[in-house]
Protein backbone atom coordinates (compact mmCIF):
# COMPACT_ATOMS: atom_id res chain seq x y z
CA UNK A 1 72.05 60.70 53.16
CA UNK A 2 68.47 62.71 54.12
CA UNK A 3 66.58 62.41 56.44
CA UNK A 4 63.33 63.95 57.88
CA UNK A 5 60.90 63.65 60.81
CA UNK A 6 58.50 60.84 60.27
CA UNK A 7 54.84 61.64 59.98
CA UNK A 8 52.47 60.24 62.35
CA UNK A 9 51.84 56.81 60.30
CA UNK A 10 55.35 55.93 61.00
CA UNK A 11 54.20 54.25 64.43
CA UNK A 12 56.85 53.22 66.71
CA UNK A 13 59.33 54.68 64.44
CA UNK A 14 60.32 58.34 64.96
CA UNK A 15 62.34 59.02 61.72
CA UNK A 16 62.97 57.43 58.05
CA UNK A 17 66.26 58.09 56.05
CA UNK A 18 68.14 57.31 52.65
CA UNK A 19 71.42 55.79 54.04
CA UNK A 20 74.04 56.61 51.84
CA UNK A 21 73.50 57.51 47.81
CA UNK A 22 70.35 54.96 46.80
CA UNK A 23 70.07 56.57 43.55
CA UNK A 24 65.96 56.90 44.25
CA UNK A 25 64.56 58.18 47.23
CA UNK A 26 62.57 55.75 49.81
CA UNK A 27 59.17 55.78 51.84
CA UNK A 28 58.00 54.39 54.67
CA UNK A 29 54.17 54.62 55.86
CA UNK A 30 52.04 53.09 58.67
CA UNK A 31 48.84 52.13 58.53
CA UNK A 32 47.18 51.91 61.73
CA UNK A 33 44.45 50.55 61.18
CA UNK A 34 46.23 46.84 60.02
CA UNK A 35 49.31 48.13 62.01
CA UNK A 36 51.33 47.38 58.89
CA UNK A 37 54.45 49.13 57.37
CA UNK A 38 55.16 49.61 53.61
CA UNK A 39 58.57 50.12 53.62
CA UNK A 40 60.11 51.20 49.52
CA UNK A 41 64.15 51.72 49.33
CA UNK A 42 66.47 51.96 46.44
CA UNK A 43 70.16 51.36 47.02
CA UNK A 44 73.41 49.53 45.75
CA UNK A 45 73.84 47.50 48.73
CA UNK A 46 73.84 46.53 51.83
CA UNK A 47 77.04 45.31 51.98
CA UNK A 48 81.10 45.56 51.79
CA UNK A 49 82.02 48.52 53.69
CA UNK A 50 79.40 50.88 52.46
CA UNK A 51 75.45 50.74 52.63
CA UNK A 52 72.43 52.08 50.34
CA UNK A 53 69.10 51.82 51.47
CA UNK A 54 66.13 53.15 53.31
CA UNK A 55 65.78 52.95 56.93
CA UNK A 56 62.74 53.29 59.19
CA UNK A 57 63.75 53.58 62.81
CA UNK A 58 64.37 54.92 66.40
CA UNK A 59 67.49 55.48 69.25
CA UNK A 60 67.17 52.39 72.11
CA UNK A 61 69.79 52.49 74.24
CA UNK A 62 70.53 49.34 75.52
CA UNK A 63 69.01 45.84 75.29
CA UNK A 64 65.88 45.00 72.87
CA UNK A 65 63.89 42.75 70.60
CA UNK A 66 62.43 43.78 67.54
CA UNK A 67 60.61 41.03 65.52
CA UNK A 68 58.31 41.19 62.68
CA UNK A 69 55.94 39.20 59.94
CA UNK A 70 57.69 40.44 56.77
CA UNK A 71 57.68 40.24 52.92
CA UNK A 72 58.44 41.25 49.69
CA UNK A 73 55.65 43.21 47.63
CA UNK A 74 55.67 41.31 44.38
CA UNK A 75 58.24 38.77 42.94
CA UNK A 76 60.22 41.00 40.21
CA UNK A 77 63.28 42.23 41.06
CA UNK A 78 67.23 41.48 41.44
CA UNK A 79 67.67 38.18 43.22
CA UNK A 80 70.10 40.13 46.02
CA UNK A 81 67.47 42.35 47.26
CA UNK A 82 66.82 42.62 50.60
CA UNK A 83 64.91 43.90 53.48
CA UNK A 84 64.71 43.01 57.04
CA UNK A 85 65.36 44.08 60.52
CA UNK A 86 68.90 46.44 61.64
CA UNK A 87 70.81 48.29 64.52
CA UNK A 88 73.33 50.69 63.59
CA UNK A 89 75.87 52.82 65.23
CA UNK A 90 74.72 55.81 63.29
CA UNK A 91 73.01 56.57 60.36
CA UNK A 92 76.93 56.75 58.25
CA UNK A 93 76.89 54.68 55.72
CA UNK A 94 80.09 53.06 56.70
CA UNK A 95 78.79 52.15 60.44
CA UNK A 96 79.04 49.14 62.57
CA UNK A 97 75.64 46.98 62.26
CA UNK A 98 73.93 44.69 62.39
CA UNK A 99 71.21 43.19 60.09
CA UNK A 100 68.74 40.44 59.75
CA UNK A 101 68.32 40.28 56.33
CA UNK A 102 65.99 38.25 53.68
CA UNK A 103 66.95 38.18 50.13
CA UNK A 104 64.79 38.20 47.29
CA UNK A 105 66.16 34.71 46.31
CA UNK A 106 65.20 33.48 49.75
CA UNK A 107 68.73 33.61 51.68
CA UNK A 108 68.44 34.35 55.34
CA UNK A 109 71.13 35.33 57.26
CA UNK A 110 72.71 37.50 60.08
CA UNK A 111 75.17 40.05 58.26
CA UNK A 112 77.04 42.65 60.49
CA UNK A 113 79.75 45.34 60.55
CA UNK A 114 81.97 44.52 63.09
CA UNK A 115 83.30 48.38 63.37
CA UNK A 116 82.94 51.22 61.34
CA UNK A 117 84.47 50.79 57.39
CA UNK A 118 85.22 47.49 58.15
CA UNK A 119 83.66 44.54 55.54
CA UNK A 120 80.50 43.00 56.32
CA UNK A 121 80.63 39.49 57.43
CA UNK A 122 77.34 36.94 57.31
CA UNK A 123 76.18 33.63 58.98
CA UNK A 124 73.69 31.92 56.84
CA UNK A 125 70.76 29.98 58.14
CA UNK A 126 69.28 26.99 56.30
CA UNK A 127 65.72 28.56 56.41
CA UNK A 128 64.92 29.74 53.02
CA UNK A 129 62.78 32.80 52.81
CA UNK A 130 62.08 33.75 56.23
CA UNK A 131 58.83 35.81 56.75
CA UNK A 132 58.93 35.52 60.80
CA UNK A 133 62.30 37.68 61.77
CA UNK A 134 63.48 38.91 64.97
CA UNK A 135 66.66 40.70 65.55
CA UNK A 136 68.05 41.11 69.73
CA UNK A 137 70.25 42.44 71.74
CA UNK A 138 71.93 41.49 74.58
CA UNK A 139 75.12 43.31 75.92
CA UNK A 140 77.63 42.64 73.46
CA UNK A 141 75.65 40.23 71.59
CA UNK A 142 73.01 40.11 68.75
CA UNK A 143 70.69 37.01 68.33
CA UNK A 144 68.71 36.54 65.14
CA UNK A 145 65.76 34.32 65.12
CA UNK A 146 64.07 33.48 62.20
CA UNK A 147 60.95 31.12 60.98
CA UNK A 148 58.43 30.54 58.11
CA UNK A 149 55.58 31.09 59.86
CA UNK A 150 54.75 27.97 61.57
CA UNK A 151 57.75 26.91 62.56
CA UNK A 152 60.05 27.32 65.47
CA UNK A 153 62.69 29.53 65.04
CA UNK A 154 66.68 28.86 64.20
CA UNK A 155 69.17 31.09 65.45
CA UNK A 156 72.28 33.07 64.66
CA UNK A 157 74.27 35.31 67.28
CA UNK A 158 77.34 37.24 67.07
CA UNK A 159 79.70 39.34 70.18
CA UNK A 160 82.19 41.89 69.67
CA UNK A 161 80.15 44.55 67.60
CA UNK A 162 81.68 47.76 68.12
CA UNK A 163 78.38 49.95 67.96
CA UNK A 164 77.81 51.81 70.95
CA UNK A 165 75.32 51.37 73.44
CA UNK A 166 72.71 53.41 71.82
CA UNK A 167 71.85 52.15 68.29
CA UNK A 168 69.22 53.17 65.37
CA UNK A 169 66.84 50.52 65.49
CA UNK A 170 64.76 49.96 63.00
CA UNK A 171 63.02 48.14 59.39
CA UNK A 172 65.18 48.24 56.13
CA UNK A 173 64.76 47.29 52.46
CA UNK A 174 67.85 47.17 50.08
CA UNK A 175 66.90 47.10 46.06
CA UNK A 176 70.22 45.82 45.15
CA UNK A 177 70.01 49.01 42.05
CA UNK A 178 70.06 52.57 42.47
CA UNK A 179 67.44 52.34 39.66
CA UNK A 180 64.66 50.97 41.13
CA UNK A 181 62.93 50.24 44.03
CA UNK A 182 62.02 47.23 46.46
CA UNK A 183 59.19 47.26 48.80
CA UNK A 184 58.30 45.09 51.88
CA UNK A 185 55.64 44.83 53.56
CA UNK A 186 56.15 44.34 57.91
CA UNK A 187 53.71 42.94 59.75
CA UNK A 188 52.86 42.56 63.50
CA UNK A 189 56.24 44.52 64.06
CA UNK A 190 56.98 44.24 67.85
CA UNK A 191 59.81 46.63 69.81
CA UNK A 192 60.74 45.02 72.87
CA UNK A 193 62.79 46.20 75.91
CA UNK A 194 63.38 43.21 78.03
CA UNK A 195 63.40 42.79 81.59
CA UNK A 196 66.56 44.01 83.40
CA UNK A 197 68.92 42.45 85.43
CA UNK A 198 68.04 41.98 88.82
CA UNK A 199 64.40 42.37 88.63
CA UNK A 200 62.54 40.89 91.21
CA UNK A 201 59.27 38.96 89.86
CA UNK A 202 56.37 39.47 91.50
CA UNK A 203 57.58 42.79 92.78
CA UNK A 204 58.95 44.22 89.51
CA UNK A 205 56.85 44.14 86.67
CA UNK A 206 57.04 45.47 82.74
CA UNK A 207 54.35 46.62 80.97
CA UNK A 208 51.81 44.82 78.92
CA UNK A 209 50.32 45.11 75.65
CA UNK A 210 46.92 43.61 75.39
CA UNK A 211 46.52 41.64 71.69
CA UNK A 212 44.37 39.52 69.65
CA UNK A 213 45.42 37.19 67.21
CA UNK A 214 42.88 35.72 64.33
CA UNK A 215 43.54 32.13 63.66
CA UNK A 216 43.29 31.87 60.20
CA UNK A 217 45.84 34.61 59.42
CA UNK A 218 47.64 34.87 62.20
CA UNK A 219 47.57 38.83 62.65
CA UNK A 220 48.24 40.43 65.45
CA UNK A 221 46.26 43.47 66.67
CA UNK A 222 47.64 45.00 70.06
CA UNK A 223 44.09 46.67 71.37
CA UNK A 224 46.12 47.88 74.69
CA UNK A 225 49.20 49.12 75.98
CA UNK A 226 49.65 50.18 79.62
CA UNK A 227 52.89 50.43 81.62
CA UNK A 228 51.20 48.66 84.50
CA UNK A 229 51.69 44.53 84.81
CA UNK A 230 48.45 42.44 83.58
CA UNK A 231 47.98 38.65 82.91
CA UNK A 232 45.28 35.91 81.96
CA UNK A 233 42.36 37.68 79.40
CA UNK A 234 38.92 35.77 79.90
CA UNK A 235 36.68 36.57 77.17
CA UNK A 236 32.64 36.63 77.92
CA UNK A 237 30.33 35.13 75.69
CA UNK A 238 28.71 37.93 74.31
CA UNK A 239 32.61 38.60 72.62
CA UNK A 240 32.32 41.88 73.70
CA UNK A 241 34.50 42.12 76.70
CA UNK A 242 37.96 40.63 78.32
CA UNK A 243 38.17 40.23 81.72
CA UNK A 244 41.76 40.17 83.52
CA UNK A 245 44.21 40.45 85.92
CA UNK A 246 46.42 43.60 87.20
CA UNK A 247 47.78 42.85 90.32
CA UNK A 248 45.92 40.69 92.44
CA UNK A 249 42.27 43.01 91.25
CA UNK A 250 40.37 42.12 87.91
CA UNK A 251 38.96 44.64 85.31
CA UNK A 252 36.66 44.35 82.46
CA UNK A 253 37.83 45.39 79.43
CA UNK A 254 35.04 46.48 77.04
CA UNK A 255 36.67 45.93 73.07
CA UNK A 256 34.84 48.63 71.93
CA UNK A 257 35.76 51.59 73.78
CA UNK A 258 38.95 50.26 75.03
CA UNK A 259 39.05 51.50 78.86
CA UNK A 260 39.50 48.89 81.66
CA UNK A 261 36.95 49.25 84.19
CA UNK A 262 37.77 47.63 87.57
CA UNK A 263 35.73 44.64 88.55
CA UNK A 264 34.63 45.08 92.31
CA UNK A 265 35.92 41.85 93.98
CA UNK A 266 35.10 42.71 97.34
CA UNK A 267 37.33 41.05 99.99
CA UNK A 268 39.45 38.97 97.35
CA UNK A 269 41.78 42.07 96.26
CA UNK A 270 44.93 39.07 96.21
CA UNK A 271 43.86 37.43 93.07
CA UNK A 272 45.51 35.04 91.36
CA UNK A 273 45.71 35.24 87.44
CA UNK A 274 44.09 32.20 87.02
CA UNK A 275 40.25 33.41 86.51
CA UNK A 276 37.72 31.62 84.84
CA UNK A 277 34.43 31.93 83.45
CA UNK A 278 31.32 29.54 83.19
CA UNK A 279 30.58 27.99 79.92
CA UNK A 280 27.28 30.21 80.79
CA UNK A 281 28.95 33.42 81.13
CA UNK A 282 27.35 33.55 84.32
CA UNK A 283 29.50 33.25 86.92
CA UNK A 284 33.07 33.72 87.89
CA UNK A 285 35.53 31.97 89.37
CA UNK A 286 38.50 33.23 91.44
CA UNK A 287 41.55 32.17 93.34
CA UNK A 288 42.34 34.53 96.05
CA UNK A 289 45.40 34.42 98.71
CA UNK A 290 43.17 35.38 102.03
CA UNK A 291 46.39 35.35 104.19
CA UNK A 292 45.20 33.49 107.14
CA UNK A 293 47.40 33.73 110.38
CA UNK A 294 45.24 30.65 111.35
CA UNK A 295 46.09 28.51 108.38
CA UNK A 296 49.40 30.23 107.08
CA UNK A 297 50.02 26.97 104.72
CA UNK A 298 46.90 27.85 102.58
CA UNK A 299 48.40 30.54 99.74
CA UNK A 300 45.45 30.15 97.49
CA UNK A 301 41.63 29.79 97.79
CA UNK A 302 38.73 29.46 95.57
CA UNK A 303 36.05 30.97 95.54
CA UNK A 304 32.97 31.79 92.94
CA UNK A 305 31.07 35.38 92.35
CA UNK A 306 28.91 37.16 89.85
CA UNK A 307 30.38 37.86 86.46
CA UNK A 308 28.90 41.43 87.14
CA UNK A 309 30.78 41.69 90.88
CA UNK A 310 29.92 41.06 94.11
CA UNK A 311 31.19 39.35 97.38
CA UNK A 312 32.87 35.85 96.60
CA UNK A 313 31.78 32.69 98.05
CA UNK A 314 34.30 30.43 99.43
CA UNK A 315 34.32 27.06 97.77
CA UNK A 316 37.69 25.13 98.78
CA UNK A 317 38.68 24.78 102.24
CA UNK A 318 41.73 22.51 102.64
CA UNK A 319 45.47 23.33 100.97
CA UNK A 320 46.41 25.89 98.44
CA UNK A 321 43.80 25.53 95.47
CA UNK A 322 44.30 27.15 92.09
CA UNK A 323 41.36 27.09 89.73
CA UNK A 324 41.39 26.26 86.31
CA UNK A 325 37.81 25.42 84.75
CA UNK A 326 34.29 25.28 85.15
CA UNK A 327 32.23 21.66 83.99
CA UNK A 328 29.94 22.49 80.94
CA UNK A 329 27.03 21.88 83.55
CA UNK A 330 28.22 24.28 85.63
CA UNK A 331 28.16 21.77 88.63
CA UNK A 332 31.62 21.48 89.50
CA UNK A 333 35.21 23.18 89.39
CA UNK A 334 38.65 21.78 88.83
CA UNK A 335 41.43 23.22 90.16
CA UNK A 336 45.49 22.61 91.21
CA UNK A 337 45.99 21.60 95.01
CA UNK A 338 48.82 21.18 96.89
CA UNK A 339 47.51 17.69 99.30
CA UNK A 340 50.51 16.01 100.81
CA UNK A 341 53.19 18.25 99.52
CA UNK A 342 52.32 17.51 96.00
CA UNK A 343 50.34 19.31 92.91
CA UNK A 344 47.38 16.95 91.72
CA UNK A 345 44.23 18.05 89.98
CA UNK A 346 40.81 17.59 91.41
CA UNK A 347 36.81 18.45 91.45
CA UNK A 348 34.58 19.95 93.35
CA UNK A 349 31.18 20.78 93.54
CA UNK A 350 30.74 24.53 92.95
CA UNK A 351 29.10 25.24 95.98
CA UNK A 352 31.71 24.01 98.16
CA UNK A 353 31.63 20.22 99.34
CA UNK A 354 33.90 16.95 99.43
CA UNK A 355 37.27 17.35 96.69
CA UNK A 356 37.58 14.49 94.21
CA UNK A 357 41.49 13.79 92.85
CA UNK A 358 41.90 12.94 89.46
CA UNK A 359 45.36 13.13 89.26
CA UNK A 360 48.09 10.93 91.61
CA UNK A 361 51.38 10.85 89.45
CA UNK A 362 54.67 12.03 90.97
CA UNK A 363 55.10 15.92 89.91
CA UNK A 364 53.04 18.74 89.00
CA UNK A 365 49.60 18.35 87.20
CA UNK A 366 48.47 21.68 86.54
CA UNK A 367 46.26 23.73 83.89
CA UNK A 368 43.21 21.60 84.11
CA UNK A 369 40.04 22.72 81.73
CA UNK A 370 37.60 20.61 80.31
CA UNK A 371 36.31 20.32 76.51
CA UNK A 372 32.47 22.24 75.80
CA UNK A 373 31.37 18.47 75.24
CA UNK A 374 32.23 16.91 78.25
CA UNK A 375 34.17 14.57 77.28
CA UNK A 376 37.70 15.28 77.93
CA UNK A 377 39.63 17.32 80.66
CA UNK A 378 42.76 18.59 79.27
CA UNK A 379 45.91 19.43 81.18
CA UNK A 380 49.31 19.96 81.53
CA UNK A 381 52.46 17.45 83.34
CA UNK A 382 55.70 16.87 84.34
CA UNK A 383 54.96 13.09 84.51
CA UNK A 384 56.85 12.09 81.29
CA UNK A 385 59.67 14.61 81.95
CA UNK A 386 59.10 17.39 80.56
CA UNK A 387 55.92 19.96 80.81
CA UNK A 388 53.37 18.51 77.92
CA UNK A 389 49.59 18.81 77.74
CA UNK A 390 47.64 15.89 78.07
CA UNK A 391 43.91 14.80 78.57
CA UNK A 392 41.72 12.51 80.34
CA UNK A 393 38.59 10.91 80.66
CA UNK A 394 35.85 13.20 83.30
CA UNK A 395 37.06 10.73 85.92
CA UNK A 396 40.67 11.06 85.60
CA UNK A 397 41.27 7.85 83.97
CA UNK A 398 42.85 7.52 80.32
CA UNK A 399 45.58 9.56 80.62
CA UNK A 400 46.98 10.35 76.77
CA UNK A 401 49.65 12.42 76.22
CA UNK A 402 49.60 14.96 73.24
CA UNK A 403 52.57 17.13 73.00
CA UNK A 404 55.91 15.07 72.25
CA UNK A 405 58.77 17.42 71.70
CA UNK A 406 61.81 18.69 73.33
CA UNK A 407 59.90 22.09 74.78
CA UNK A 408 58.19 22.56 78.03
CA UNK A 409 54.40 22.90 76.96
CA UNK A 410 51.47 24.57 79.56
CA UNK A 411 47.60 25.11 79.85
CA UNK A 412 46.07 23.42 77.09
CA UNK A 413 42.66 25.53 76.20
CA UNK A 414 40.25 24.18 73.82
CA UNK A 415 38.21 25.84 70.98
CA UNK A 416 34.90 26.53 71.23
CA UNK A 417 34.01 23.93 69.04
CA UNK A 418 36.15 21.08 70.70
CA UNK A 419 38.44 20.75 67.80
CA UNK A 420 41.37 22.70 68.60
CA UNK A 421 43.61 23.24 71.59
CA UNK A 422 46.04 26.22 71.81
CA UNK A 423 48.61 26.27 74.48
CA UNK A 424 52.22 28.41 75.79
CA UNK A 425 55.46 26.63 74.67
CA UNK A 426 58.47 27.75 76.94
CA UNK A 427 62.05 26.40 76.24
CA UNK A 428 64.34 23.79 77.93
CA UNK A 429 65.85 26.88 79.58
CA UNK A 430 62.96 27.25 82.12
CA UNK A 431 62.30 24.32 84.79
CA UNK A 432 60.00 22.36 83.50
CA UNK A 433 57.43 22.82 86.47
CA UNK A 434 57.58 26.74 86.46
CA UNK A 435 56.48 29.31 84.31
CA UNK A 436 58.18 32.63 84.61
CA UNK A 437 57.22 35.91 84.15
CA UNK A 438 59.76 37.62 80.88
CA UNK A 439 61.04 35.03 78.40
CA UNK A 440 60.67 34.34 74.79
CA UNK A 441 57.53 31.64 74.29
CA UNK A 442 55.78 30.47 71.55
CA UNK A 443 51.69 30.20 71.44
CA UNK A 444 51.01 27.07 69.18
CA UNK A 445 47.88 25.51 68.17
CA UNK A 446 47.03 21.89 67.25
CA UNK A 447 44.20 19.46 66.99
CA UNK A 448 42.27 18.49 70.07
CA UNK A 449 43.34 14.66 69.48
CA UNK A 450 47.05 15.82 69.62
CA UNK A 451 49.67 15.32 66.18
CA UNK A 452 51.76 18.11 64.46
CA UNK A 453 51.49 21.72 66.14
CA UNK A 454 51.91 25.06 64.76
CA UNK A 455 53.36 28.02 65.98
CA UNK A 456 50.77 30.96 66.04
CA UNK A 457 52.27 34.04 67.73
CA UNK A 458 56.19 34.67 68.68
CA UNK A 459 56.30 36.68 71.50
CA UNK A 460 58.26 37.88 74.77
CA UNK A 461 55.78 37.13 77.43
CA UNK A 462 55.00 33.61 80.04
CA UNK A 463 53.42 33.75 83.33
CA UNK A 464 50.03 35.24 82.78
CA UNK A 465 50.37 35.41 78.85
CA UNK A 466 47.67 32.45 78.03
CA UNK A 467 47.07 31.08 81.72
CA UNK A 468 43.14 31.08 81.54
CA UNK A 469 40.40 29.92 78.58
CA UNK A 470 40.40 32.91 76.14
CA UNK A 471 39.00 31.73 73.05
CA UNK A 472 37.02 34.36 71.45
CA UNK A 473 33.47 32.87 71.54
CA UNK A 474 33.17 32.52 67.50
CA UNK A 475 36.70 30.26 67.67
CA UNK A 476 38.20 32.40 65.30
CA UNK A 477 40.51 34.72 67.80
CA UNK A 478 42.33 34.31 71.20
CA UNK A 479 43.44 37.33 73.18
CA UNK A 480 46.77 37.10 74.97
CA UNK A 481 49.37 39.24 76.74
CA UNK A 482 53.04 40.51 75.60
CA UNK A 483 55.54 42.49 77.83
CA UNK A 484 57.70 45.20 77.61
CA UNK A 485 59.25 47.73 79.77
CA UNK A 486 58.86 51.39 78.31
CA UNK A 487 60.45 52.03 75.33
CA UNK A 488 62.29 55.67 75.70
């Protein structure tokens, strides 16, 4: 075994090592500028009671997700290769593990040491070449998730791993010879710590990571960490800034130089993280808690303000009111009230005025925006069962459902161009009228008229991840927010 101190391309990684006698020495780089790893490793195997291979990776103590986009570099090569995602007791070759692995012939599978010497063991999954992997930890247990890119993920777990509580954590790539190499290539490689037990939300928070993800590919560039808790990235017209939440105060977030700047807000320092912008760039819309003594039953106001800052202007009156979109016209808002002990949507004129419902089903209606033509407001519901995103005619009549599935789906935003909506998918494990804070979600996109969806970013995130508009004006991009607690 050698090992040395990684070089600064090695990102979140603080060390790469030969495990055992590969027969040809391995690399690892980063390159930070695609926030990619090229990971090359030799080795017998990965398997028995002995391994060979290189290892990128880092000490966690304790609970964590790792998850990457991952592939083989070129197709030659012994069918039993393998690279993937691995925790380890130590860096012996003989150590308890555990591995998400991919084969070169396309078998996926969980394969772990349940002590040290003892034979590895596997648990195939029927998805053939995975190239969306994620490997976590939880107490006693390890959960792999795995994909094609696309798809939602099928799991694996296994308990009684006899590892420690501090593990090696890292990327791996197995050549199945000692006399030649494999590479892989790891993409949008994430390192999560998850949120503890007994945090409080609202009160606790983890940190954030700020990221964009390009349609067509389906990269993911993280343009900001910060330990602090932020939500719900606007993006202005002019694509050169984000606007969000920290807190209950917004900040502009200029791309280029990559330093928030707070937004002055005046009064409203209570802010919701549901935000919006006019189609015209103009003008910006808030939701602020004003804590009334008089009316102690109104939680939520909305109000309207330069996009540059200023002192809002009050627009709803009556109830709590969340916003949710501007009209193309820029005449009217629509936003979530609570009227009669129930969550409907409804319009108003943007200078304040009488409140038009558009929703009366039993249950919440929530996440209301409307399409850059006009024609369509889209939404989410509980009124089939589940949370799915629906739409409706300007008026509130028409109701069609879109989303059919078994997941709870919320806040439907639509492309630029009209033709594409992409919305948060949490699972049957969260009620379907909330959306917590801290759980694993998918982002998926579809067309606008509804049919098959797609699964465009895997990520540990929900309440504030995707809660406002935040297309990127050209259609090609949407910027989002992950979570993690520090990783030490």
């Amino acid at each position: 075994m050698s090992a040395f101190a990684a070089p600064p391309e090695l990102g979140i990684f603080n060390t790469q090592t030969d495990i055992g006698e590969p027969g040809l020495s391995g690399s690892a780089s980063y390159d930070s500028s695609k926030q990619s790893y090229t990971v090359t490793g030799a080795g017998r195997d990965v398997w028995e009671a002995h391994d060979d291979f290189h290892f990128v990776h880092r000490r966690i103590n304790g609970n964590f997700i790792l998850q990457a986009r991952a592939r083989l570099d070129g197709s030659e090569g012994e069918a039993h290769r393998k690279f993937g995602l691995m925790a380890r007791g130590s860096l012996d070759p003989a150590s308890a593990m555990v591995a998400a692995a991919v084969h070169g012939d396309g078998l996926t599978s969980l394969q772990f040491r349940r002590e040290a010497s003892a034979m590895i063991e596997e648990k195939r999954t029927p998805v053939v070449s995975a190239d969306v992997i994620q490997l976590e930890r939880r107490g006693n247990r390890f959960i792999l998730s795995v994909a094609r890119f696309g798809d939602v993920f099928t799991t694996e777990s296994v308990e009684e791993i006899t590892a420690g509580d501090e593990l090696e954590v890292g990327l791996f790539v197995c050549a199945h010879t000692a006399k030649a190499t494999a590479k892989a290539i790891f993409d949008d490689v994430r390192l999560t710590i998850p949120a503890w037990d007994g945090l409080k939300p609202y009160k606790d928070y983890l940190g954030s990571r700020l990221e964009l993800l390009t349609l067509e590919s389906g990269r993911r560039e993280v343009i900001y960490e910060t330990p602090e808790g932020i939500d719900a990235p606007n993006w202005t017209p002019d694509g050169l800034t984000l606007i969000y939440n920290s807190r209950g105060k917004l900040f502009r977030f200029p791309i280029a130089s990559g330093k928030p700047e707070p937004l002055d807000t005046g009064f409203a320092m209570k802010c919701n993280n549901d935000h919006v912008l006019s189609f015209d760039g103009k003008t910006l819309g808030i939701s602020h808690n004003p804590k009334d003594p008089a009316h102690p039953d109104v939680t939520s106001t909305v109000y309207t303000m330069p996009v540059s800052g200023g002192k809002p202007v009050q627009v709803t009156t009556a109830g709590t009111s969340y916003l949710h979109g501007f009209s193309p016209n820029g005449l009217s808002l629509l936003f979530t009230g609570k009227r009669g002990g129930d969550f409907d949507i409804y319009r108003i004129p943007v200078g304040g005025g009488e409140e038009t419902r558009l929703t009366d089903t039993p249950g919440l209606d929530d996440g209301s925006e409307y399409s850059p033509d006009g024609r369509f407001i889209y939404f989410n519901s509980t009124r089939s069962g589940l949370m799915q995103c629906w739409r409706m005619k300007p008026d509130g009549s028409v109701p069609e459902q879109l989303t059919h599935d078994d997941f709870n789906n919320w806040f439907p935003h639509v492309s630029p161009d009209g033709k594409r909506i992409v919305f948060i998918t949490f699972g049957t494990d969260v009620k379907p009228d909330e959306h917590p804070y801290y759980q694993h979600v998918y982002l998926r996109e579809m067309s606008a008229d509804g049919g098959k969806s797609r699964v465009v970013a895997y990520l540990y995130g929900g309440q504030g991840t995707l809660n406002v508009p935040s297309w990127s004006p050209d259609g090609r991009r949407f910027a989002f927010v992950s979570h993690t607690a520090p990783v030490k």
